[in-house]
Protein backbone atom coordinates (compact mmCIF):
# COMPACT_ATOMS: atom_id res chain seq x y z
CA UNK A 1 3.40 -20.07 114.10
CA UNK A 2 4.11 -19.62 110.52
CA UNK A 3 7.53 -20.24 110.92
CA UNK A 4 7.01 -23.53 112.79
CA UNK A 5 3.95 -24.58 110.34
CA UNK A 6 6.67 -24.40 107.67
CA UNK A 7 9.04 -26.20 109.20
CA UNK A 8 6.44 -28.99 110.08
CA UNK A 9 5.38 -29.29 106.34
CA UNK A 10 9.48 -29.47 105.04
CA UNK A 11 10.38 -31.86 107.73
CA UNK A 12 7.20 -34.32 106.72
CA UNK A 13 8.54 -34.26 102.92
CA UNK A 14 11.15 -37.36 103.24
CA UNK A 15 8.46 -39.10 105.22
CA UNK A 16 6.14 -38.85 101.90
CA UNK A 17 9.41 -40.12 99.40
CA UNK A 18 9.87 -43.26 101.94
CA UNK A 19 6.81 -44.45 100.34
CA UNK A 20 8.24 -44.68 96.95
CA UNK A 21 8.99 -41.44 94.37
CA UNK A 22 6.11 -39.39 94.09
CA UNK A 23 5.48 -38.19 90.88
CA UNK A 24 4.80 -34.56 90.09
CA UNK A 25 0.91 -34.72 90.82
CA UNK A 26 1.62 -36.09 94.20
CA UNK A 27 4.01 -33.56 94.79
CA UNK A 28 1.36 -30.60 93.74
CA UNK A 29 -1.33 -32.19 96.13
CA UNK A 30 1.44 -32.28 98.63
CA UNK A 31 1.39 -28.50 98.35
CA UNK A 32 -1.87 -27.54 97.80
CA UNK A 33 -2.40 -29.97 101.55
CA UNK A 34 0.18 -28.32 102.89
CA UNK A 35 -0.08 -24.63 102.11
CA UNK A 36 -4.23 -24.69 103.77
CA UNK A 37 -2.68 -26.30 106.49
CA UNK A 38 0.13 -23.37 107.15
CA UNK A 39 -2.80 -21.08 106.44
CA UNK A 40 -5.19 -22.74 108.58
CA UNK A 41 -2.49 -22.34 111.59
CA UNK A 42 -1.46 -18.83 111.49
CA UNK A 43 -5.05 -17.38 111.09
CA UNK A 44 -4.91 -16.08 107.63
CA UNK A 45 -8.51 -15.84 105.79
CA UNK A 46 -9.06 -16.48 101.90
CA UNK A 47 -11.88 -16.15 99.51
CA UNK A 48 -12.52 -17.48 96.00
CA UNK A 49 -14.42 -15.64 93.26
CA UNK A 50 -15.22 -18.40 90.16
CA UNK A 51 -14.35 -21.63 89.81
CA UNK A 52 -10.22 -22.48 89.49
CA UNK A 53 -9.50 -24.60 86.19
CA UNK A 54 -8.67 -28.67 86.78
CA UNK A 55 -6.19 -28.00 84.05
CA UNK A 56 -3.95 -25.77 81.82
CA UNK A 57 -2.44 -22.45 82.70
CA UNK A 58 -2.91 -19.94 84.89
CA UNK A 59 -1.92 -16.32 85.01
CA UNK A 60 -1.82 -14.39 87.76
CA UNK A 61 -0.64 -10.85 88.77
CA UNK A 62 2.33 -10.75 91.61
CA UNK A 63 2.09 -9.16 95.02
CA UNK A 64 3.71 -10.89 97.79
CA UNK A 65 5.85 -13.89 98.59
CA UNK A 66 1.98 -14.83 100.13
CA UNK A 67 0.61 -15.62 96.75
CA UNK A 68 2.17 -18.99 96.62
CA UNK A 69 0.77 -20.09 100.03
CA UNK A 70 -3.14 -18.61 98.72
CA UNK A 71 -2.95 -20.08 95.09
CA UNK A 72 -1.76 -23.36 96.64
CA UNK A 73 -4.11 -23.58 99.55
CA UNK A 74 -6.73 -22.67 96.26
CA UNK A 75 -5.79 -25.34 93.70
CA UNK A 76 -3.23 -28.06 93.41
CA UNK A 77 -0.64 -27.19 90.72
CA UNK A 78 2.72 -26.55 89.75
CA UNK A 79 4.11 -22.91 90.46
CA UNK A 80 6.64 -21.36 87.50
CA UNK A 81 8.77 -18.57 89.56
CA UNK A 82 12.05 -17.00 89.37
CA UNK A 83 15.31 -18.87 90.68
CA UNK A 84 15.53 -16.21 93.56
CA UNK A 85 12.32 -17.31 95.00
CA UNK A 86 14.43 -20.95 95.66
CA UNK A 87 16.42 -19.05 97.92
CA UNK A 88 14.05 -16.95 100.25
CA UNK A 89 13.87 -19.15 103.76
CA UNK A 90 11.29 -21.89 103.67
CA UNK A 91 9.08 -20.93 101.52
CA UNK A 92 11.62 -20.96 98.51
CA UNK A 93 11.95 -24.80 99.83
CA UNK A 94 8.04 -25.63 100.15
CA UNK A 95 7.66 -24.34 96.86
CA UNK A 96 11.11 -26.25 95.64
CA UNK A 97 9.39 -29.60 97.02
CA UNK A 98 5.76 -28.81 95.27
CA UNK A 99 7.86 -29.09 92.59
CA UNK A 100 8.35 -25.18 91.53
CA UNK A 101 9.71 -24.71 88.15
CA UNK A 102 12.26 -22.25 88.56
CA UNK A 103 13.57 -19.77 85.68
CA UNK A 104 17.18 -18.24 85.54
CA UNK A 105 16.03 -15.33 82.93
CA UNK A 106 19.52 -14.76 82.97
CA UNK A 107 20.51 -18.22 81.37
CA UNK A 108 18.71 -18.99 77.58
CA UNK A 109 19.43 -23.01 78.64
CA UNK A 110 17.13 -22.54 82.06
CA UNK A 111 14.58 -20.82 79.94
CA UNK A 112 14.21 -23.48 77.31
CA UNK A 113 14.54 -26.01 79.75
CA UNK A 114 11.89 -24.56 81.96
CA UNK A 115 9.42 -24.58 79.01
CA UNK A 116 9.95 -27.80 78.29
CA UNK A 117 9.15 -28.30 81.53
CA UNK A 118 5.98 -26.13 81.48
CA UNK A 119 5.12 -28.31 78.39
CA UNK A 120 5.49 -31.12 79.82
CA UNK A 121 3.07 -30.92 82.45
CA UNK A 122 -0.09 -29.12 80.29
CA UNK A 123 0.12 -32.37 78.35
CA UNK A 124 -0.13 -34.38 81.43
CA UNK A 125 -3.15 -32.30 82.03
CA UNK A 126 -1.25 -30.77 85.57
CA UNK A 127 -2.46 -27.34 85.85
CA UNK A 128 0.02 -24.52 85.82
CA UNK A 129 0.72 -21.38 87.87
CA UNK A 130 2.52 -18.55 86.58
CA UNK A 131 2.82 -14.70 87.15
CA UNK A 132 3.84 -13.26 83.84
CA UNK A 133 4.86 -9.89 85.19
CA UNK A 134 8.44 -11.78 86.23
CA UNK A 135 8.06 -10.09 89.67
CA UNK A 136 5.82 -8.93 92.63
CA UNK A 137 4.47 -5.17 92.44
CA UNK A 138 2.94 -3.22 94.85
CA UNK A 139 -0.49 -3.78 93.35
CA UNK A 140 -0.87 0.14 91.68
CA UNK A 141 -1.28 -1.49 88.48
CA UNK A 142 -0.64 -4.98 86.72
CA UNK A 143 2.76 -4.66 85.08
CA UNK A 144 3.28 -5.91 81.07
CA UNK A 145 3.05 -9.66 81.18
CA UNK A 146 5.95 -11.60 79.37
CA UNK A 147 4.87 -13.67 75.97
CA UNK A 148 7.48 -16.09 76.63
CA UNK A 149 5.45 -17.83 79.69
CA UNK A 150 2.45 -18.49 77.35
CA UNK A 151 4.40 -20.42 74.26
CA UNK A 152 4.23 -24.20 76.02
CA UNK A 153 0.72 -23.38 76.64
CA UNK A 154 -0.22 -22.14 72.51
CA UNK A 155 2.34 -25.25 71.64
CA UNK A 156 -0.02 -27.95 73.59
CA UNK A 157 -3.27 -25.74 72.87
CA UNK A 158 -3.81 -25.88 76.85
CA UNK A 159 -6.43 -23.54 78.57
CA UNK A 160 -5.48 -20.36 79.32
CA UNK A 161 -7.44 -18.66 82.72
CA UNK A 162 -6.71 -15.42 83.69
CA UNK A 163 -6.47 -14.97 87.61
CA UNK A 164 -6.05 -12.11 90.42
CA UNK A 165 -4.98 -12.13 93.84
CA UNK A 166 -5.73 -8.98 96.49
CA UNK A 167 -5.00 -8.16 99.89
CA UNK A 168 -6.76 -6.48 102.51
CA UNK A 169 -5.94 -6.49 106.53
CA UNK A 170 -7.06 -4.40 109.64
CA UNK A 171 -5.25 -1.24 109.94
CA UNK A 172 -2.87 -2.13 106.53
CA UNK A 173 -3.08 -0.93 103.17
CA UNK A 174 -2.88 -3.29 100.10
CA UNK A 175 0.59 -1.95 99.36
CA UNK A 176 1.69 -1.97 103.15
CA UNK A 177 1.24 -6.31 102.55
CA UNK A 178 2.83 -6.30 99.00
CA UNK A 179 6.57 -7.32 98.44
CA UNK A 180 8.37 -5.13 95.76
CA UNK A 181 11.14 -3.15 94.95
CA UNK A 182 14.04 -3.33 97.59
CA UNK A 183 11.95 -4.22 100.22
CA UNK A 184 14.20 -6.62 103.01
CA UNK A 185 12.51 -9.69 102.76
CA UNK A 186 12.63 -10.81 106.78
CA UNK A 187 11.61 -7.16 108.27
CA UNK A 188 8.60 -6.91 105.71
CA UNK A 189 7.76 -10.49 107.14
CA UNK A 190 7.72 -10.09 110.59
CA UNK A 191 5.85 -6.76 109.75
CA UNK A 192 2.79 -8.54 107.97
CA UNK A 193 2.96 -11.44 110.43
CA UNK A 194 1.67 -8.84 113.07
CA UNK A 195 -1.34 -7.58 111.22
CA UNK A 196 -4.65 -8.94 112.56
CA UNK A 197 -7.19 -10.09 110.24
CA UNK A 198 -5.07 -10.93 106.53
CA UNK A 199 -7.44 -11.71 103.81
CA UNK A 200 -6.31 -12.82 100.30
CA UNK A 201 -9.39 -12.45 97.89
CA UNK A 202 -8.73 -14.85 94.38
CA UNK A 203 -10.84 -14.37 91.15
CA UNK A 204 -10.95 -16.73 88.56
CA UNK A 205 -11.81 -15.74 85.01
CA UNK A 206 -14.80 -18.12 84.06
CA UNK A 207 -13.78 -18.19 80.38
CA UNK A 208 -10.80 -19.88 79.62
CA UNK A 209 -9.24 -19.73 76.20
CA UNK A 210 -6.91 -21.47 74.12
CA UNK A 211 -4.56 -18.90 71.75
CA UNK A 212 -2.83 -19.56 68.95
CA UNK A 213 0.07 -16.71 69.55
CA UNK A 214 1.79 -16.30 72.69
CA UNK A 215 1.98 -12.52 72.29
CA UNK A 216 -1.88 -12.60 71.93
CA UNK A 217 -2.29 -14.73 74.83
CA UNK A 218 0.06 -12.31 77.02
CA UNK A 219 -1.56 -8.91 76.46
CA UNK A 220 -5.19 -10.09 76.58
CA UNK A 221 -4.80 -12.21 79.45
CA UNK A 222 -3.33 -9.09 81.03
CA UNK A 223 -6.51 -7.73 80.21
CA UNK A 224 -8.45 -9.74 81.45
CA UNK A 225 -6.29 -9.96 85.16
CA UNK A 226 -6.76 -6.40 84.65
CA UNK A 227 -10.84 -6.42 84.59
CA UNK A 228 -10.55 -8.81 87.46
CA UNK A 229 -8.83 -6.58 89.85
CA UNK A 230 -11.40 -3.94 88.90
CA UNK A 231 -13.99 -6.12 90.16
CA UNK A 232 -11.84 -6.15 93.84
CA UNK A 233 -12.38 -2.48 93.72
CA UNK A 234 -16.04 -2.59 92.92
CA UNK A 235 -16.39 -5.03 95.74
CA UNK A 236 -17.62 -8.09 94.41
CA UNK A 237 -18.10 -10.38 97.22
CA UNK A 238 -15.41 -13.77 97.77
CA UNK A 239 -16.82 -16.86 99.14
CA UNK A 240 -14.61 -18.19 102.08
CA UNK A 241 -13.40 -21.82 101.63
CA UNK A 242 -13.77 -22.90 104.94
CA UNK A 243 -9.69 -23.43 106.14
CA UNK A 244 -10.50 -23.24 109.64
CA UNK A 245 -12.26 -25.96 109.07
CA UNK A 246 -9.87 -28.45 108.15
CA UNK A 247 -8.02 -30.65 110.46
């Protein structure tokens, strides 16, 4: 079902550019439309803790290849990930046609041209999604978050919120659903597709704040995604967004 669900939402992309060239908004809301519907179809469950931001950046911790489909079921916005995420089998091309800014780190001219890019949308008030840790982990701890993804954001003096994501499922471990190290991609996929009973739990930091240093803004955002995934341990309770009721 997931599979198909995916397919469904590529192959009604041209359909949406018949109508004219959508513009990068359009192409978010596309997603965010898009993703609930995929999750609505395969059965997986997600709950919210605090309100998401209608604007700036947000940083998240890394877990799964999942995280794209939760975040953009959660809020419409545009995803920053790594160029090998483009290439992992339809959902490197959902997030490609949400508009996905994609990073070579290995190229300085993709870096600077993705902040621009990054820049480029704060001012157009478009929130942004990024997970600073530059890849997924399997959820022990929140890795060091890179300063580099926070300099459009302390250029335009856009928002900063600090966001987590967790996983829980029915005879599964956090780590058994997290995507790390030299996992196969397609096995681990098939694997998590057969647990019953997937929940994705997102918190929201309430206080957004605008920095004036990147390298500030890195390490106490991390902080703060830190004190957030504490509060999944402690239990605080998410409240469901109602997917299965969409149509």
């Amino acid at each position: 079902m997931l599979v198909f669900s995916l397919c469904q939402c590529v192959a009604g992309f041209p359909l949406l550019r018949l109508r004219g060239k959508r513009s990068i908004w359009e192409r978010a809301q596309w997603l965010h439309c898009s993703c609930r519907m995929v999750l609505r179809r395969v059965g997986f469950e997600l709950g919210v803790v605090g309100e998401p931001p209608a604007s700036g950046l947000i940083a998240s911790n890394h877990l799964s290849y999942l995280d794209i489909l939760f975040y953009g079921a959660t809020v419409p916005c545009v995803f920053v990930s790594k160029i090998e995420v483009r290439s992992w089998p339809l959902l490197g091309l959902l997030a490609a046609l949400g508009g996905t800014v994609f990073i070579d780190r290995k190229s300085a001219a993709s870096t600077a041209e993705a902040a621009r890019r990054i820049e480029d949308l704060l001012r157009a008030g478009v929130p942004v999604l990024v997970f600073p840790e530059g890849t997924s982990s399997d959820g022990s701890a929140v890795l060091r978050f890179h300063p580099s993804l926070f300099e459009p954001a302390v250029l335009v003096g856009a928002q900063v919120t600090a966001a987590a994501i967790g996983y829980s499922a029915v005879g599964a471990t956090e780590r058994d659903l997290c995507y790390y190290g030299d996992i196969s991609f397609a096995p681990h996929l098939l694997e998590t597709l057969q647990l019953p009973e997937i929940l994705a739990t997102l918190r929201f930091d309430s206080l957004g704040k605008v920095y004036a240093d990147r390298k500030q803004a890195s390490g106490l955002t991390r902080e703060a995604v830190v004190g957030l995934r504490a509060c999944a341990r402690d239990g605080v309770e998410a409240i469901p967004i109602g997917l299965a009721d969409l149509k």
